[in-house]
ModelCIF file with pLDDT and N, C-alpha, C, O atoms, coordinates in Angstrom:
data_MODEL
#
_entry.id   MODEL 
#
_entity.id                         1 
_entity.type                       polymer 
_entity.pdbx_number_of_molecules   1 
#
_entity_poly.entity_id                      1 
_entity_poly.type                           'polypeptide(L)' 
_entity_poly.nstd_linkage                   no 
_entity_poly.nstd_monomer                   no 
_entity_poly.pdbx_seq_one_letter_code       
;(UNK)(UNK)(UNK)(UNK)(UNK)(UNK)(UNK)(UNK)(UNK)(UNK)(UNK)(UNK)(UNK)(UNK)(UNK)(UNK)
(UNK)(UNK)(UNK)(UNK)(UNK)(UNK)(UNK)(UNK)(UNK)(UNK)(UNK)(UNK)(UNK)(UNK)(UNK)(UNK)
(UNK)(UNK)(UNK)(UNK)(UNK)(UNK)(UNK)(UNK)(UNK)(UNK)(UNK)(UNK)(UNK)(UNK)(UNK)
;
_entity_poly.pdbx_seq_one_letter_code_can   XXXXXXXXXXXXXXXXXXXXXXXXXXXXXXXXXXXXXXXXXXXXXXX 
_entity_poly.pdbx_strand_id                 A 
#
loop_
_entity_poly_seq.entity_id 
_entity_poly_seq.num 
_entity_poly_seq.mon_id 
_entity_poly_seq.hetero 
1 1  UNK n 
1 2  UNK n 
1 3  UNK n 
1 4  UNK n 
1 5  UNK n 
1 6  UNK n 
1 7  UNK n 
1 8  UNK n 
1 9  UNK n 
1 10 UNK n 
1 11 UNK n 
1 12 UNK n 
1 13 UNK n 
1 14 UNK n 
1 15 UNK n 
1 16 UNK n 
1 17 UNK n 
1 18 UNK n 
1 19 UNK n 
1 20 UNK n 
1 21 UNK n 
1 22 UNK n 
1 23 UNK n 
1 24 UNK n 
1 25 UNK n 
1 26 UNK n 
1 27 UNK n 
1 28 UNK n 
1 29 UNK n 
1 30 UNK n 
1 31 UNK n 
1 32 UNK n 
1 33 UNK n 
1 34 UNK n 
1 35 UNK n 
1 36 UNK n 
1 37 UNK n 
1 38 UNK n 
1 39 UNK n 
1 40 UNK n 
1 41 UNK n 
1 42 UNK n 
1 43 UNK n 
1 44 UNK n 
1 45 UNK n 
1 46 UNK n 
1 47 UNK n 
#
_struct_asym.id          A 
_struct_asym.entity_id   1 
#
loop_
_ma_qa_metric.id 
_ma_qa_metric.mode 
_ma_qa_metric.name 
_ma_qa_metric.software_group_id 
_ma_qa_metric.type 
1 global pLDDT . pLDDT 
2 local  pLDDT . pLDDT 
#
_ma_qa_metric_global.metric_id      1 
_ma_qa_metric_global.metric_value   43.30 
_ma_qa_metric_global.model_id       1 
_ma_qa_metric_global.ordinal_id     1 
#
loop_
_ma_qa_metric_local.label_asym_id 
_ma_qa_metric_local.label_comp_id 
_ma_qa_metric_local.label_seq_id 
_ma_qa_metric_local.metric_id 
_ma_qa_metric_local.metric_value 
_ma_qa_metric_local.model_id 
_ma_qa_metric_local.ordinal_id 
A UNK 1  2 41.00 1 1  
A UNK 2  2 38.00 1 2  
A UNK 3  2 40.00 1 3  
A UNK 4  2 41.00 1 4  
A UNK 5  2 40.00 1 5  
A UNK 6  2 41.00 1 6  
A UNK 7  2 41.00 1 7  
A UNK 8  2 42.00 1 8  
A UNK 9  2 43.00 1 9  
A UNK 10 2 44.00 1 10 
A UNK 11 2 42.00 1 11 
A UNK 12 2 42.00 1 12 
A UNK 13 2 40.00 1 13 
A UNK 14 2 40.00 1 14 
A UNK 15 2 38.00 1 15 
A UNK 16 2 41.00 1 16 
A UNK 17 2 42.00 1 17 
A UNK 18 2 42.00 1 18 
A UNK 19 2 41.00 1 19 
A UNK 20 2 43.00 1 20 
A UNK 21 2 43.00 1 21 
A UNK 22 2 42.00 1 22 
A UNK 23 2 44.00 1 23 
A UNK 24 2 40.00 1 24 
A UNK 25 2 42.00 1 25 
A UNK 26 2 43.00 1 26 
A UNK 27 2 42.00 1 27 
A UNK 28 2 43.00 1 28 
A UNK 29 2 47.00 1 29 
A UNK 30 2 48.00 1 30 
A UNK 31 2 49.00 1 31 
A UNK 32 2 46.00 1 32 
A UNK 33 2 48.00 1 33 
A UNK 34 2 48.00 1 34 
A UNK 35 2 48.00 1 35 
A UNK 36 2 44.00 1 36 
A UNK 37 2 45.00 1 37 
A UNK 38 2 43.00 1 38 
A UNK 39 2 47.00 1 39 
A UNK 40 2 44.00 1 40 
A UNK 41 2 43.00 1 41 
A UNK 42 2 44.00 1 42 
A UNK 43 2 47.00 1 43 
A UNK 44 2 47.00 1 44 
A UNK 45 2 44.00 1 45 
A UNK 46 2 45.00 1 46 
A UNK 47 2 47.00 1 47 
#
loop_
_atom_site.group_PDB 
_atom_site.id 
_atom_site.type_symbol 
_atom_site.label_atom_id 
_atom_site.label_alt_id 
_atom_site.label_comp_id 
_atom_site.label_asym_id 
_atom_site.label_entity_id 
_atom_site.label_seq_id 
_atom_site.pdbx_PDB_ins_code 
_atom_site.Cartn_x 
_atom_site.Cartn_y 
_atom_site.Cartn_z 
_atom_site.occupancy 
_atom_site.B_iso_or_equiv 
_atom_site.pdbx_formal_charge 
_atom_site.auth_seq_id 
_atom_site.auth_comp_id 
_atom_site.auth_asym_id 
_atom_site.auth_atom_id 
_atom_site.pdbx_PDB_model_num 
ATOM 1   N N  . UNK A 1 1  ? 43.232 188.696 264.903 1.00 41.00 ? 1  UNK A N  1 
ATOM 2   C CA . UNK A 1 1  ? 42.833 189.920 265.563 1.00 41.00 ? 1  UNK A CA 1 
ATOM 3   C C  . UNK A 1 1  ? 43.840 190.293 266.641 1.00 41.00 ? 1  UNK A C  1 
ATOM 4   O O  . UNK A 1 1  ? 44.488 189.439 267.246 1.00 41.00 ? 1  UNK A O  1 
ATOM 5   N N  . UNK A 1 2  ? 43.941 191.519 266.845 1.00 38.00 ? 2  UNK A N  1 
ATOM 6   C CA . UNK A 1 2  ? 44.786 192.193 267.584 1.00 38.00 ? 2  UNK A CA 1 
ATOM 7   C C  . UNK A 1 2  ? 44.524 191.440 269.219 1.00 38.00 ? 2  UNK A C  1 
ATOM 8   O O  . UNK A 1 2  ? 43.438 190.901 269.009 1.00 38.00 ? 2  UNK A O  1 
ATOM 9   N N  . UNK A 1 3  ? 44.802 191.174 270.364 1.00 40.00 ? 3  UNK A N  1 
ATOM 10  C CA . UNK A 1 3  ? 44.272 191.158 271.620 1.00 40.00 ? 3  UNK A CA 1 
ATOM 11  C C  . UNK A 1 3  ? 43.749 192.292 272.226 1.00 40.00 ? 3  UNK A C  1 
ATOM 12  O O  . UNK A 1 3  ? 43.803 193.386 271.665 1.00 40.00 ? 3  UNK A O  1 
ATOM 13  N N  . UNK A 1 4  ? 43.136 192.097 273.567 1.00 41.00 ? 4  UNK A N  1 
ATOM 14  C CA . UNK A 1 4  ? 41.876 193.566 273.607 1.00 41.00 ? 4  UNK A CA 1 
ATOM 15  C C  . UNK A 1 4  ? 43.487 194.601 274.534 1.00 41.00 ? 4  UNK A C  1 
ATOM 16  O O  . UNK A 1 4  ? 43.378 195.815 274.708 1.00 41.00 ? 4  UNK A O  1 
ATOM 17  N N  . UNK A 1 5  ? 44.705 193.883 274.958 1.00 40.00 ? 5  UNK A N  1 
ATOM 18  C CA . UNK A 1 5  ? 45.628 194.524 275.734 1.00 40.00 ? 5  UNK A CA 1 
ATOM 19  C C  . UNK A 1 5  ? 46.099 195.422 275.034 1.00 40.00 ? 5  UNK A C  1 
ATOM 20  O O  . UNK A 1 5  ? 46.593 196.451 275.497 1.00 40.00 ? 5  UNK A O  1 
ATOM 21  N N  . UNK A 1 6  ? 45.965 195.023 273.278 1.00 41.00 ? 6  UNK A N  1 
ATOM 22  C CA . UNK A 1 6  ? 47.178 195.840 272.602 1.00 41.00 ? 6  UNK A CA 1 
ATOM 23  C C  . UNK A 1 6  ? 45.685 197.203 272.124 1.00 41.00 ? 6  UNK A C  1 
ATOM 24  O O  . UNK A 1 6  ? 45.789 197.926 271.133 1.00 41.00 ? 6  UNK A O  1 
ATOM 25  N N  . UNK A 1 7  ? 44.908 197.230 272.728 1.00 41.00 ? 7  UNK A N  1 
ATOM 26  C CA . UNK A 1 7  ? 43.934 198.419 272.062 1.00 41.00 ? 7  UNK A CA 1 
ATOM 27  C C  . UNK A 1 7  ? 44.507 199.918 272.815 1.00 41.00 ? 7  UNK A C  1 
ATOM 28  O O  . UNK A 1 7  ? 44.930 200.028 273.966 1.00 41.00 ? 7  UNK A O  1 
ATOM 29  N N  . UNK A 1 8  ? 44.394 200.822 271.951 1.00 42.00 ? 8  UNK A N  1 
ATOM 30  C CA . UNK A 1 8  ? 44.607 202.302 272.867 1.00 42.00 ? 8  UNK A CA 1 
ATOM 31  C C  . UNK A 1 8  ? 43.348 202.252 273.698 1.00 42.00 ? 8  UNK A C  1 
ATOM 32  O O  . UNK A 1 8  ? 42.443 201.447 273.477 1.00 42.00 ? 8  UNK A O  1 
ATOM 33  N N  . UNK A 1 9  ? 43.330 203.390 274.926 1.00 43.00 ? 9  UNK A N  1 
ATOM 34  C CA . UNK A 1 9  ? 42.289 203.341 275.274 1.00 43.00 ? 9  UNK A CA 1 
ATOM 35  C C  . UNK A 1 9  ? 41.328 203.947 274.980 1.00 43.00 ? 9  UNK A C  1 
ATOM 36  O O  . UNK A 1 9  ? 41.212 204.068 273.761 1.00 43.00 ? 9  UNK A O  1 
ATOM 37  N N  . UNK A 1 10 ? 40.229 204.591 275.805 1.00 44.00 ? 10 UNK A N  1 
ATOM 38  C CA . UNK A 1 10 ? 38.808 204.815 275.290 1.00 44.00 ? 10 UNK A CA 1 
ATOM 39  C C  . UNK A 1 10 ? 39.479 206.869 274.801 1.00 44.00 ? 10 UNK A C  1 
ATOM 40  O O  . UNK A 1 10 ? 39.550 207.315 273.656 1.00 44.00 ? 10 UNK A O  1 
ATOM 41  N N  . UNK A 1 11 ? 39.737 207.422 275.739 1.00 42.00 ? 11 UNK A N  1 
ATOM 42  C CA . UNK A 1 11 ? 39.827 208.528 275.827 1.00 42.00 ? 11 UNK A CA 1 
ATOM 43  C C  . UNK A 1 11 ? 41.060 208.886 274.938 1.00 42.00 ? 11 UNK A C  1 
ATOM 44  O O  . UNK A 1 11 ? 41.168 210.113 274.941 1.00 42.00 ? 11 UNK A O  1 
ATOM 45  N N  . UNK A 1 12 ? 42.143 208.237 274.093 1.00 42.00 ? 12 UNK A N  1 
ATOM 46  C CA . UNK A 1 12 ? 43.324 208.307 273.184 1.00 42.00 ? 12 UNK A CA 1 
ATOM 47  C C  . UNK A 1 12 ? 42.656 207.824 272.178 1.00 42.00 ? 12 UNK A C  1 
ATOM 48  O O  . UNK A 1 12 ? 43.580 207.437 271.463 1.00 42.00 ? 12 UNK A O  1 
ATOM 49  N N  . UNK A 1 13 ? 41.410 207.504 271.459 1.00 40.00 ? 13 UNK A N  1 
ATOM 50  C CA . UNK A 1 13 ? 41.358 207.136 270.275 1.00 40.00 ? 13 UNK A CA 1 
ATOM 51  C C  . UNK A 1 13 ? 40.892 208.875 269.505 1.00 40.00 ? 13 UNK A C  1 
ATOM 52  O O  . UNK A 1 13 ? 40.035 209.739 269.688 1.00 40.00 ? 13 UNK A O  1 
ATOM 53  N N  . UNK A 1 14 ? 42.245 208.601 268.467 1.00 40.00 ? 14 UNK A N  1 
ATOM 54  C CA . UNK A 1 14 ? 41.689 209.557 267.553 1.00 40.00 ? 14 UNK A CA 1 
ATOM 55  C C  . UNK A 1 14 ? 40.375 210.319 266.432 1.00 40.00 ? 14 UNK A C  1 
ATOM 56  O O  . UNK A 1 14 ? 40.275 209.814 265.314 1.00 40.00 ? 14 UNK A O  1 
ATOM 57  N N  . UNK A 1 15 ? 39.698 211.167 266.694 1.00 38.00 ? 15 UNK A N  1 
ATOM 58  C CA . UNK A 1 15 ? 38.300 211.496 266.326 1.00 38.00 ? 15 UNK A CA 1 
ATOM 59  C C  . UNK A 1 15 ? 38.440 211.410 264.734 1.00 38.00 ? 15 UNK A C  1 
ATOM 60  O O  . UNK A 1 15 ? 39.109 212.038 263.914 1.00 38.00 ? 15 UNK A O  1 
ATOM 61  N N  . UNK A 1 16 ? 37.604 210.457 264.660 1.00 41.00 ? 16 UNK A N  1 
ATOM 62  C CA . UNK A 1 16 ? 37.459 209.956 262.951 1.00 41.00 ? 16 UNK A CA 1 
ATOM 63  C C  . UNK A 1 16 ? 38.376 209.200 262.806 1.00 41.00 ? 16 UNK A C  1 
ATOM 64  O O  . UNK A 1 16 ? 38.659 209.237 261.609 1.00 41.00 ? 16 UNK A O  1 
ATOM 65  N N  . UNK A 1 17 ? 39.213 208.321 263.473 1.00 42.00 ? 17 UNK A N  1 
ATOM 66  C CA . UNK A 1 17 ? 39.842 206.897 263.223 1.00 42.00 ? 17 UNK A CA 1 
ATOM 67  C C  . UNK A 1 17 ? 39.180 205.999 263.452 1.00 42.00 ? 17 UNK A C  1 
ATOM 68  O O  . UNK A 1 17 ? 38.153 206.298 264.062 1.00 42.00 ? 17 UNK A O  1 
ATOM 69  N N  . UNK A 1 18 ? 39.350 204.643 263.154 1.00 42.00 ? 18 UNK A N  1 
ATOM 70  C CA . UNK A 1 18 ? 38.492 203.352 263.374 1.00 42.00 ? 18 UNK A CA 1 
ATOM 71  C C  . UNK A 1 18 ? 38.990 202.682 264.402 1.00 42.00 ? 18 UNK A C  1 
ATOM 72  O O  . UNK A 1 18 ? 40.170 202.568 264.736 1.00 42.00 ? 18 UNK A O  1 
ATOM 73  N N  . UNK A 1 19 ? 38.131 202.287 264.838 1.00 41.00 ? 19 UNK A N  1 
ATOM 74  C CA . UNK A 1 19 ? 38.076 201.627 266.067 1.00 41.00 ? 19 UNK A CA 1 
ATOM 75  C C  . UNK A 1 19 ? 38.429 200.342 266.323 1.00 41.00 ? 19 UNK A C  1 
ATOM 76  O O  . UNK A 1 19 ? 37.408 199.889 266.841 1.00 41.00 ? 19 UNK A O  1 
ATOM 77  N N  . UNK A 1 20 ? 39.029 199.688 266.297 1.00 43.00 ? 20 UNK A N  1 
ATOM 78  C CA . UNK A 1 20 ? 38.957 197.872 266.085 1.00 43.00 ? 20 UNK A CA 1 
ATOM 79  C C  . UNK A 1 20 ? 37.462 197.490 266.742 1.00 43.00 ? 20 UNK A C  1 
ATOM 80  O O  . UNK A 1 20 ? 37.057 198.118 267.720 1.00 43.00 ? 20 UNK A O  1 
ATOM 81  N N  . UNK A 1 21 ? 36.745 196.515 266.190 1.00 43.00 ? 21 UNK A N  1 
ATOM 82  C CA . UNK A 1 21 ? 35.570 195.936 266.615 1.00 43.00 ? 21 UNK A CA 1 
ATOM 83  C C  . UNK A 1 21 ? 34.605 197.027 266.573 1.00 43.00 ? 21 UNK A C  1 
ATOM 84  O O  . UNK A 1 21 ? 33.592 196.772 267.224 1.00 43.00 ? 21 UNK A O  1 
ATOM 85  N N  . UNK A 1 22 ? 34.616 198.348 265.910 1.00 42.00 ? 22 UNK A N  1 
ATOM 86  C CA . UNK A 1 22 ? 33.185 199.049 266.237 1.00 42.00 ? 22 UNK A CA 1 
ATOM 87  C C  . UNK A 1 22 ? 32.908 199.372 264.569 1.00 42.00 ? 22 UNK A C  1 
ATOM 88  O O  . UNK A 1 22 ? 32.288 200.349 264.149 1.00 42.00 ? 22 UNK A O  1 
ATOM 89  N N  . UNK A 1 23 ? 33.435 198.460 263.859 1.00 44.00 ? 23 UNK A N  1 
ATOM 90  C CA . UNK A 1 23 ? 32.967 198.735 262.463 1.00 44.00 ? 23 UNK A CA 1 
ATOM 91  C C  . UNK A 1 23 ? 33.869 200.173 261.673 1.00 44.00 ? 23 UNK A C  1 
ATOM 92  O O  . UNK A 1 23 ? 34.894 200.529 262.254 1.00 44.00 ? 23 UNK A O  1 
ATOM 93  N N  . UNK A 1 24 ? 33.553 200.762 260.686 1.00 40.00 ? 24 UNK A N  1 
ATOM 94  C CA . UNK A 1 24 ? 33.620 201.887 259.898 1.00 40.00 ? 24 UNK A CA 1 
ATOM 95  C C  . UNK A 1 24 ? 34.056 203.154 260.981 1.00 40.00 ? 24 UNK A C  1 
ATOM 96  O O  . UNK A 1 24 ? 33.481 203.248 262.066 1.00 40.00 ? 24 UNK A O  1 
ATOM 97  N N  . UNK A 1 25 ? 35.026 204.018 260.608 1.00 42.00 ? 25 UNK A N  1 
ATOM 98  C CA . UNK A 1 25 ? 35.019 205.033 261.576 1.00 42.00 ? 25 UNK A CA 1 
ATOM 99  C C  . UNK A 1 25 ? 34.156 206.014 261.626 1.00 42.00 ? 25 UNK A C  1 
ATOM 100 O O  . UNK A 1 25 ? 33.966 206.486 260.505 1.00 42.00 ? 25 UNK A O  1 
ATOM 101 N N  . UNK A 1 26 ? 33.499 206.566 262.535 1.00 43.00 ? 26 UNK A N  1 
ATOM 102 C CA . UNK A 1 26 ? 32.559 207.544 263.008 1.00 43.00 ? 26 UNK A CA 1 
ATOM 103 C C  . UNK A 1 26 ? 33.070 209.496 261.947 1.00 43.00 ? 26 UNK A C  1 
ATOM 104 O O  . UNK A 1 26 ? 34.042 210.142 262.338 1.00 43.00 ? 26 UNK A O  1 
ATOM 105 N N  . UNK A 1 27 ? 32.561 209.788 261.247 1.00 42.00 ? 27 UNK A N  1 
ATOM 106 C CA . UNK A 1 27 ? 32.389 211.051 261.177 1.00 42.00 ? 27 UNK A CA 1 
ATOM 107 C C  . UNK A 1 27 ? 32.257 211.931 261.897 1.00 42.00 ? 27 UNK A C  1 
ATOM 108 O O  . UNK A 1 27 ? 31.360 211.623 262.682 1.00 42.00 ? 27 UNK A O  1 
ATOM 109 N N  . UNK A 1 28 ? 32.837 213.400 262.220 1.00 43.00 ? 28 UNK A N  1 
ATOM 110 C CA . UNK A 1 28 ? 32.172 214.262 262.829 1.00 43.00 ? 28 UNK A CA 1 
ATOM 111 C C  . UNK A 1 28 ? 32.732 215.015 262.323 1.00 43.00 ? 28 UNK A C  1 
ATOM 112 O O  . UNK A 1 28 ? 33.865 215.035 261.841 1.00 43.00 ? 28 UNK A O  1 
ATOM 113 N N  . UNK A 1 29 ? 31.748 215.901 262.417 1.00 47.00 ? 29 UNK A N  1 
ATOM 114 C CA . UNK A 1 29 ? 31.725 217.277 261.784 1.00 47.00 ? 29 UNK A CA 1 
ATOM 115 C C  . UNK A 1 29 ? 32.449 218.512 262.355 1.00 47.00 ? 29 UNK A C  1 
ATOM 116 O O  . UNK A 1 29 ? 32.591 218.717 263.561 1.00 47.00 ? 29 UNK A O  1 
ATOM 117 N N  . UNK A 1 30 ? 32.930 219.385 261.279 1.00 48.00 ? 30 UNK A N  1 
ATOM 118 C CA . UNK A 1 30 ? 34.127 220.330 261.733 1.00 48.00 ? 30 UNK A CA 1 
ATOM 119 C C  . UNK A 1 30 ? 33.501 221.446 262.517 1.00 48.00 ? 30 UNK A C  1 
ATOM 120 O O  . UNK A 1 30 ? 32.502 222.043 262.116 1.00 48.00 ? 30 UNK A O  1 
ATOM 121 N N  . UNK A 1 31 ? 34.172 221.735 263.752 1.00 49.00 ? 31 UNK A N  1 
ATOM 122 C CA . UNK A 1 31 ? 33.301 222.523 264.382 1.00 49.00 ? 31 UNK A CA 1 
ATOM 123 C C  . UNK A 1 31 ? 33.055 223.594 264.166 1.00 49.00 ? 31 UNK A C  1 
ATOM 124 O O  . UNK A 1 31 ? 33.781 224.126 263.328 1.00 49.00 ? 31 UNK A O  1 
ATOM 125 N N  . UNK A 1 32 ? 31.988 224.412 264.759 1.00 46.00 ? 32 UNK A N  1 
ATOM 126 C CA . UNK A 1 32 ? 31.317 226.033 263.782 1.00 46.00 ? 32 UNK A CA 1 
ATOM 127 C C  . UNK A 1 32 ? 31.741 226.719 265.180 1.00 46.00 ? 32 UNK A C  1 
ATOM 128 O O  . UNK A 1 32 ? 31.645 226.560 266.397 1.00 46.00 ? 32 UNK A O  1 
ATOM 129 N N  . UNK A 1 33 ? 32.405 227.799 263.966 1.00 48.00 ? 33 UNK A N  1 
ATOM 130 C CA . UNK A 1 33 ? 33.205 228.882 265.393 1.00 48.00 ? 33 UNK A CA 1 
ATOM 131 C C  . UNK A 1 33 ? 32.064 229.918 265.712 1.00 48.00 ? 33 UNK A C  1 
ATOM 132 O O  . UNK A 1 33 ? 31.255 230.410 264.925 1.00 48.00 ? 33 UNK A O  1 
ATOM 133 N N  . UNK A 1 34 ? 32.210 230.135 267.137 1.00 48.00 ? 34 UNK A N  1 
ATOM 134 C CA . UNK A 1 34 ? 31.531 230.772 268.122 1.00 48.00 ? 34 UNK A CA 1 
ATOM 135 C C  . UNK A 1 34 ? 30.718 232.212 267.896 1.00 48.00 ? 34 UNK A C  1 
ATOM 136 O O  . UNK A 1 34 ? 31.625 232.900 267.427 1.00 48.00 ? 34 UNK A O  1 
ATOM 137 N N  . UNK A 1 35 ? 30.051 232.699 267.930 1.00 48.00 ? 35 UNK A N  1 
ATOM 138 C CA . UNK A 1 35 ? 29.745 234.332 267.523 1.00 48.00 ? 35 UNK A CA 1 
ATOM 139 C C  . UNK A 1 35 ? 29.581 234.194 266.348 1.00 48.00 ? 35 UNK A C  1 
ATOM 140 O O  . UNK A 1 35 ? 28.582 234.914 266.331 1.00 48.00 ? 35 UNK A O  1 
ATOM 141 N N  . UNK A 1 36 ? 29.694 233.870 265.241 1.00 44.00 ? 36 UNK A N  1 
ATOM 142 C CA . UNK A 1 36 ? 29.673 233.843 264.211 1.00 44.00 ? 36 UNK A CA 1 
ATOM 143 C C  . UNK A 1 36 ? 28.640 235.184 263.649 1.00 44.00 ? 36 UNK A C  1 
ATOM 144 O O  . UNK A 1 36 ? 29.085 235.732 262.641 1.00 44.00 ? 36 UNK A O  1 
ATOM 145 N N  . UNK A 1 37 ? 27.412 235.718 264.159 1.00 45.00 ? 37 UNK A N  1 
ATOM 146 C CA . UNK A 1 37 ? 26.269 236.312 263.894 1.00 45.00 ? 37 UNK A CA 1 
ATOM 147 C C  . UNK A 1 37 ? 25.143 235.977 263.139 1.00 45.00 ? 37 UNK A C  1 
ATOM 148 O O  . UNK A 1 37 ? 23.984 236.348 262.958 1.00 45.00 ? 37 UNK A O  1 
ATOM 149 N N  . UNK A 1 38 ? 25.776 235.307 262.848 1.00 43.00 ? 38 UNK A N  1 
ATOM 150 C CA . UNK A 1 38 ? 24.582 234.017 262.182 1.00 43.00 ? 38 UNK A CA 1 
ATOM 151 C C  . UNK A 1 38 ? 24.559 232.482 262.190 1.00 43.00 ? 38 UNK A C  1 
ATOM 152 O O  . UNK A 1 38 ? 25.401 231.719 262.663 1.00 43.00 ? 38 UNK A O  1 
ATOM 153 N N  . UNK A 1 39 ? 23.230 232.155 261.466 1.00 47.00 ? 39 UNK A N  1 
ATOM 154 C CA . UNK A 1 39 ? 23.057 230.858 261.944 1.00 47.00 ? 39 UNK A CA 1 
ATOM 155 C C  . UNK A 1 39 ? 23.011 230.128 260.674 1.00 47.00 ? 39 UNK A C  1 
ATOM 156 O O  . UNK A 1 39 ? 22.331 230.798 259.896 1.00 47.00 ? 39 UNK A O  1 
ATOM 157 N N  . UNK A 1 40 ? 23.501 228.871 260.020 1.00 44.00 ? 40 UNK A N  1 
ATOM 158 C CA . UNK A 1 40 ? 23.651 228.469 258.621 1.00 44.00 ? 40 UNK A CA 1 
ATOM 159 C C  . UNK A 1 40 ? 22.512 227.950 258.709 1.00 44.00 ? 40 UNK A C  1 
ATOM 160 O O  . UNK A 1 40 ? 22.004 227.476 259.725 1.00 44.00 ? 40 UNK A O  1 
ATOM 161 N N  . UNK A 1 41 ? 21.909 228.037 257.300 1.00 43.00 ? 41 UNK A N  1 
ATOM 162 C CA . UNK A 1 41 ? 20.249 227.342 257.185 1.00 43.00 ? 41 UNK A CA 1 
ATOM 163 C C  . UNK A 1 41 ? 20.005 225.652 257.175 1.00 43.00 ? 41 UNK A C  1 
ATOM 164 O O  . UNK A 1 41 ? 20.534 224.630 256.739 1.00 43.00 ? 41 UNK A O  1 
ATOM 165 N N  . UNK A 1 42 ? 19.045 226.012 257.819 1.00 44.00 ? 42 UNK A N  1 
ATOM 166 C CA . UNK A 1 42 ? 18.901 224.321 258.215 1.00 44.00 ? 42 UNK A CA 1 
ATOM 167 C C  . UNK A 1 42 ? 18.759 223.329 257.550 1.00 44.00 ? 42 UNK A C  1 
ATOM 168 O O  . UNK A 1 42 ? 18.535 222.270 258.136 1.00 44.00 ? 42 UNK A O  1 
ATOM 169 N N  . UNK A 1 43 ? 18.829 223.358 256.387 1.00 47.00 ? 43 UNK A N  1 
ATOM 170 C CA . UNK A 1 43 ? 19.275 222.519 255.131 1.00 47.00 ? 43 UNK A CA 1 
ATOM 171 C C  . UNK A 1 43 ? 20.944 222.550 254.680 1.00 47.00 ? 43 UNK A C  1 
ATOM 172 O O  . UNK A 1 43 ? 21.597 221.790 253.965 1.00 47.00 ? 43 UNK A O  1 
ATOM 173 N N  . UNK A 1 44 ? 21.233 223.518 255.274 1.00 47.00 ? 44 UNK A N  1 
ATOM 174 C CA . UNK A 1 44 ? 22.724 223.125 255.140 1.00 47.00 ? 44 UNK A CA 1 
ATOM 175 C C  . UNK A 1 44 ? 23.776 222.775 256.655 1.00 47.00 ? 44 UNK A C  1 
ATOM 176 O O  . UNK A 1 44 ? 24.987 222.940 256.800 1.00 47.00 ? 44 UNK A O  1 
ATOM 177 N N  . UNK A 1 45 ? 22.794 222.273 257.569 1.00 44.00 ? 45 UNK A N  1 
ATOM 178 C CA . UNK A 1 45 ? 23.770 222.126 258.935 1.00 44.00 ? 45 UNK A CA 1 
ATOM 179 C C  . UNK A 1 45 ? 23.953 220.704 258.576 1.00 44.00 ? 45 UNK A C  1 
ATOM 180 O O  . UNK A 1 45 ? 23.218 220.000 257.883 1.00 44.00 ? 45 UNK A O  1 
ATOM 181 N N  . UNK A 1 46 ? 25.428 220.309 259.363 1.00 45.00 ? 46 UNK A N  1 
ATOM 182 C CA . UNK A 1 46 ? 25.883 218.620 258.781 1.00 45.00 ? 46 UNK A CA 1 
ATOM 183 C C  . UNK A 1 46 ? 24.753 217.882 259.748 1.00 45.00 ? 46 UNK A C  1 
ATOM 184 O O  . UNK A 1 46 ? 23.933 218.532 260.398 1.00 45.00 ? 46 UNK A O  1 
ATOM 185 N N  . UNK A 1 47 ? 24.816 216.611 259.752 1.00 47.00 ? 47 UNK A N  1 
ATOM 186 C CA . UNK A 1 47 ? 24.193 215.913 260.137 1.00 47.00 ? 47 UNK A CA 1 
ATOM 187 C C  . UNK A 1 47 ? 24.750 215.582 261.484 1.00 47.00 ? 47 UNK A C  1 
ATOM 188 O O  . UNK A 1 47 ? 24.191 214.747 262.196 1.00 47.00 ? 47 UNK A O  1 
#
C-alpha cells in the first residue's frame, strides 16, 4: 500500500476517481443547468 504521505489531499481528489482506502469510486451525477423551465419527472431524476 501506498503510505498515507504519498495521498493527494482531501480537497484535490478528483470527482468520480477512487480514493485509496474508501473502496469503489463514488458516482455523481452530471449537473442540471439552471432555469431550465422545467422539472424532469421524478422517475427519471438520478439518484
Amino acid at each position: 500500500e501506498a503510505p498515507a504521505d504519498d495521498l493527494p489531499p482531501a480537497g484535490d481528489v478528483a470527482v468520480g476517481a477512487a480514493t485509496p482506502g474508501l473502496g469503489t469510486p463514488d458516482t455523481v451525477p452530471p449537473e442540471v443547468p439552471a432555469d431550465t423551465g422545467s422539472e424532469s419527472p421524478a422517475d427519471e431524476a438520478p439518484a
